[in-house]
C-alpha atoms as a PDB file:
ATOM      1  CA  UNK A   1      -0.620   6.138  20.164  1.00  0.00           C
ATOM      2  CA  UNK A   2      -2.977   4.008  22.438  1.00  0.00           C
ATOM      3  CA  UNK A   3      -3.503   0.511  21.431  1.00  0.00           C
ATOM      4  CA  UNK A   4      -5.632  -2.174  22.878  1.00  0.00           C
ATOM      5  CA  UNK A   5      -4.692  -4.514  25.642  1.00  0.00           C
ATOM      6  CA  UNK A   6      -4.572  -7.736  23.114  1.00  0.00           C
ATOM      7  CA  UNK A   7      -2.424  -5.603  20.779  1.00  0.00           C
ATOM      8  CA  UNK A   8       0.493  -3.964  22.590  1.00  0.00           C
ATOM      9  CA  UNK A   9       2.659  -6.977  23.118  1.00  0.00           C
ATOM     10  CA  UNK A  10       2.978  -7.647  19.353  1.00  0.00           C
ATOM     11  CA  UNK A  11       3.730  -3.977  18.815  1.00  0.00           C
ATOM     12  CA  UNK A  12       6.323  -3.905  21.633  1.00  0.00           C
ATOM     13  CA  UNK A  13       7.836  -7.103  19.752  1.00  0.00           C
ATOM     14  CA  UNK A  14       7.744  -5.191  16.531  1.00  0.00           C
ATOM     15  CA  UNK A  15       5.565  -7.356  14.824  1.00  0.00           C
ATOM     16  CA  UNK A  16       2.201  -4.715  14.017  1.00  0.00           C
ATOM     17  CA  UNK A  17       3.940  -2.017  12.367  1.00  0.00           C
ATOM     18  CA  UNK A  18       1.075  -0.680  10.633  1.00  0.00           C
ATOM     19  CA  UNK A  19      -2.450   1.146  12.527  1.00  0.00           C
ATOM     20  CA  UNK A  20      -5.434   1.937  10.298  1.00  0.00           C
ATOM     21  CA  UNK A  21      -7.292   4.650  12.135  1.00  0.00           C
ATOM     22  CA  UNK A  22     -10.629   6.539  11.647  1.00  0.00           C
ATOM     23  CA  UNK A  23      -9.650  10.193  12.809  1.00  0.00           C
ATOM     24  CA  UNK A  24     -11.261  13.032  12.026  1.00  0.00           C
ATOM     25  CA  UNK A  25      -7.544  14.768  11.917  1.00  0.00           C
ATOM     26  CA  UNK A  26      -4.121  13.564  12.307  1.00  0.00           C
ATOM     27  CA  UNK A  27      -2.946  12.321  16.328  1.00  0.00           C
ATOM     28  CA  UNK A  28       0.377  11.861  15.263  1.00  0.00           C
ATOM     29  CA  UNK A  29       3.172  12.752  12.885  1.00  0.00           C
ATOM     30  CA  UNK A  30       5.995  11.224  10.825  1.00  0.00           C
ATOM     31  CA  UNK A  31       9.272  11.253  12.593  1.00  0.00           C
ATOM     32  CA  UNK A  32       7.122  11.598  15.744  1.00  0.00           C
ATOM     33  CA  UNK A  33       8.030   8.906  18.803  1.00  0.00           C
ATOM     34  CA  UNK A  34       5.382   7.420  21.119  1.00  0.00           C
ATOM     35  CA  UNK A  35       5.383   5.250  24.161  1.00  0.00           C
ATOM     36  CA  UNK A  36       3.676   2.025  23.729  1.00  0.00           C
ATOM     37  CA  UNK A  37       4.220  -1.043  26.010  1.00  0.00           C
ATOM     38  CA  UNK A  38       7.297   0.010  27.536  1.00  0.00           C
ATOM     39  CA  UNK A  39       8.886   0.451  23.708  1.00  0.00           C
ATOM     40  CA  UNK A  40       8.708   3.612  22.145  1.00  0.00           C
ATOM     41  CA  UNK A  41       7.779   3.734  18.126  1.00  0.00           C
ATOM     42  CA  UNK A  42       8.483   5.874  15.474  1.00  0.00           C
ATOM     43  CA  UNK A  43       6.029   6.814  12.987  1.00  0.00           C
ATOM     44  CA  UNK A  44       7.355   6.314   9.243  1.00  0.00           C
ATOM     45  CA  UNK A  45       4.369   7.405   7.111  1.00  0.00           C
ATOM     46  CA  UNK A  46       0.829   8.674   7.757  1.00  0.00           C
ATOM     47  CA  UNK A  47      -1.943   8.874   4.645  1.00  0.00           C
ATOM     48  CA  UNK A  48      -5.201   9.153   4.441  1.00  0.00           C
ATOM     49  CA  UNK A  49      -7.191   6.556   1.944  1.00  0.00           C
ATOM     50  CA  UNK A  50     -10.667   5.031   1.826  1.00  0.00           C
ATOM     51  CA  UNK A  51     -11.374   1.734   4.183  1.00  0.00           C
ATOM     52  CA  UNK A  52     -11.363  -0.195   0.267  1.00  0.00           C
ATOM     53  CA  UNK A  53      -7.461   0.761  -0.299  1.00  0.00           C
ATOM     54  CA  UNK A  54      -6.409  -0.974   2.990  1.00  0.00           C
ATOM     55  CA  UNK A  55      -4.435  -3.949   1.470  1.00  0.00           C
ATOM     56  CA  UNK A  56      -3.927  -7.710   2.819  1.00  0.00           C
ATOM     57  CA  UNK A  57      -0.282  -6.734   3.701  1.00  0.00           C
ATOM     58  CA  UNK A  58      -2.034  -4.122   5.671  1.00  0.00           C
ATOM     59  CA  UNK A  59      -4.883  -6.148   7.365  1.00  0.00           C
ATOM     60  CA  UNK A  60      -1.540  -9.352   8.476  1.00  0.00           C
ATOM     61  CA  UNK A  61       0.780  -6.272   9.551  1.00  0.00           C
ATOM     62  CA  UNK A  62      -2.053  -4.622  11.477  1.00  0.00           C
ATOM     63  CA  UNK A  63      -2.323  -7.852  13.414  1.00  0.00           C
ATOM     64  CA  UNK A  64      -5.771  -8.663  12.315  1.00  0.00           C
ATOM     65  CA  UNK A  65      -6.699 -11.920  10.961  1.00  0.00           C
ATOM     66  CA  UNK A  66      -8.967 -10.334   8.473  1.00  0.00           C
ATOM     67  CA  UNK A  67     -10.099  -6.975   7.075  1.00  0.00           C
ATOM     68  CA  UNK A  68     -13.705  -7.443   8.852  1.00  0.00           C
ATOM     69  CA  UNK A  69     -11.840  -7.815  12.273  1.00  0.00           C
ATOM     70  CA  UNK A  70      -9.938  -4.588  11.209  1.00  0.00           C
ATOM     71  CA  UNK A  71     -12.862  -2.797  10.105  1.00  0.00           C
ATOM     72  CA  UNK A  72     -14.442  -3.495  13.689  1.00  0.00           C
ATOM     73  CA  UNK A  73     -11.379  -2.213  15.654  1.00  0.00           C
ATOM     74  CA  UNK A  74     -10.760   0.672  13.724  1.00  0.00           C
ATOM     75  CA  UNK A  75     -15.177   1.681  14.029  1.00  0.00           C
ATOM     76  CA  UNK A  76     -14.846   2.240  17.882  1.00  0.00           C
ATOM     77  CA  UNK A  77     -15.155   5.972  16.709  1.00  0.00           C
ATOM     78  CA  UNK A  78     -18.216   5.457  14.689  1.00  0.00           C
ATOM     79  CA  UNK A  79     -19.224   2.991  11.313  1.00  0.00           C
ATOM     80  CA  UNK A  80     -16.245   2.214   8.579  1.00  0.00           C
ATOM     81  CA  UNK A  81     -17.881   1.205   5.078  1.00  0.00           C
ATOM     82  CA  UNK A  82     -15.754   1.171   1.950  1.00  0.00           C
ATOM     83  CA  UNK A  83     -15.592   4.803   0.955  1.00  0.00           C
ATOM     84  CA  UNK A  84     -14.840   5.884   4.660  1.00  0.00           C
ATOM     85  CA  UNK A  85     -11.861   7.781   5.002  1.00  0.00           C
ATOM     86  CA  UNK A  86      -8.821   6.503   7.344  1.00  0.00           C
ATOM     87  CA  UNK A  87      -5.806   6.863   8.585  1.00  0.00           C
ATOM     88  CA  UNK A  88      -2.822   4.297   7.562  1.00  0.00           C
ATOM     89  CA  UNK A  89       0.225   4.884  10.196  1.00  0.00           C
ATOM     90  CA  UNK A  90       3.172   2.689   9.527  1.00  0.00           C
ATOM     91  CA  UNK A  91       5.433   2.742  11.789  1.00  0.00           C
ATOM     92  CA  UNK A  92       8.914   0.689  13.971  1.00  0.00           C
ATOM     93  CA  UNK A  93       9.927   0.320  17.070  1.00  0.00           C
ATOM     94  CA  UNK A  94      13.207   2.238  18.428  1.00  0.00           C
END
């Protein structure tokens, strides 16, 4: 999984453990392991849910200071209103 710059640290620390995507299909799997910031993570659960089902524990353990901010990361693939489908990936470092 590729995350951006301001992100990776936190993730290499281990504190993001959860990614809200907007994919048209799945880019990873559960049980899968990925390089990120010179960690590697392990994805513990992938589902797909509207943007209005991402939860506060989601938007904090996303790393995102609120669910706008996450709604603008996750649109870099194109506009995220309420009923748009995404992907939740929780997931640990090794």
């Amino acid at each position: 999984m590729i995350f951006s710059r301001d992100l990776r640290n936190a993730v290499a620390r281990g504190e993001i453990t959860v990614s809200i995507r907007r994919w048209s299909r799945p880019q990873v799997k559960v049980g899968g392991r990925y390089p990120v910031a010179g960690v590697v993570i392990e994805i513990d659960s992938l589902e797909v849910l509207p943007f209005s089902a991402v939860t506060d524990d989601d938007v904090r353990d996303s790393g995102e200071s609120d669910r706008e901010t996450l709604r603008e990361r996750a649109a870099h693939s194109g506009p995220i209103d309420d009923d748009t489908l995404v992907h939740r990936i929780e997931f640990h470092v090794v």
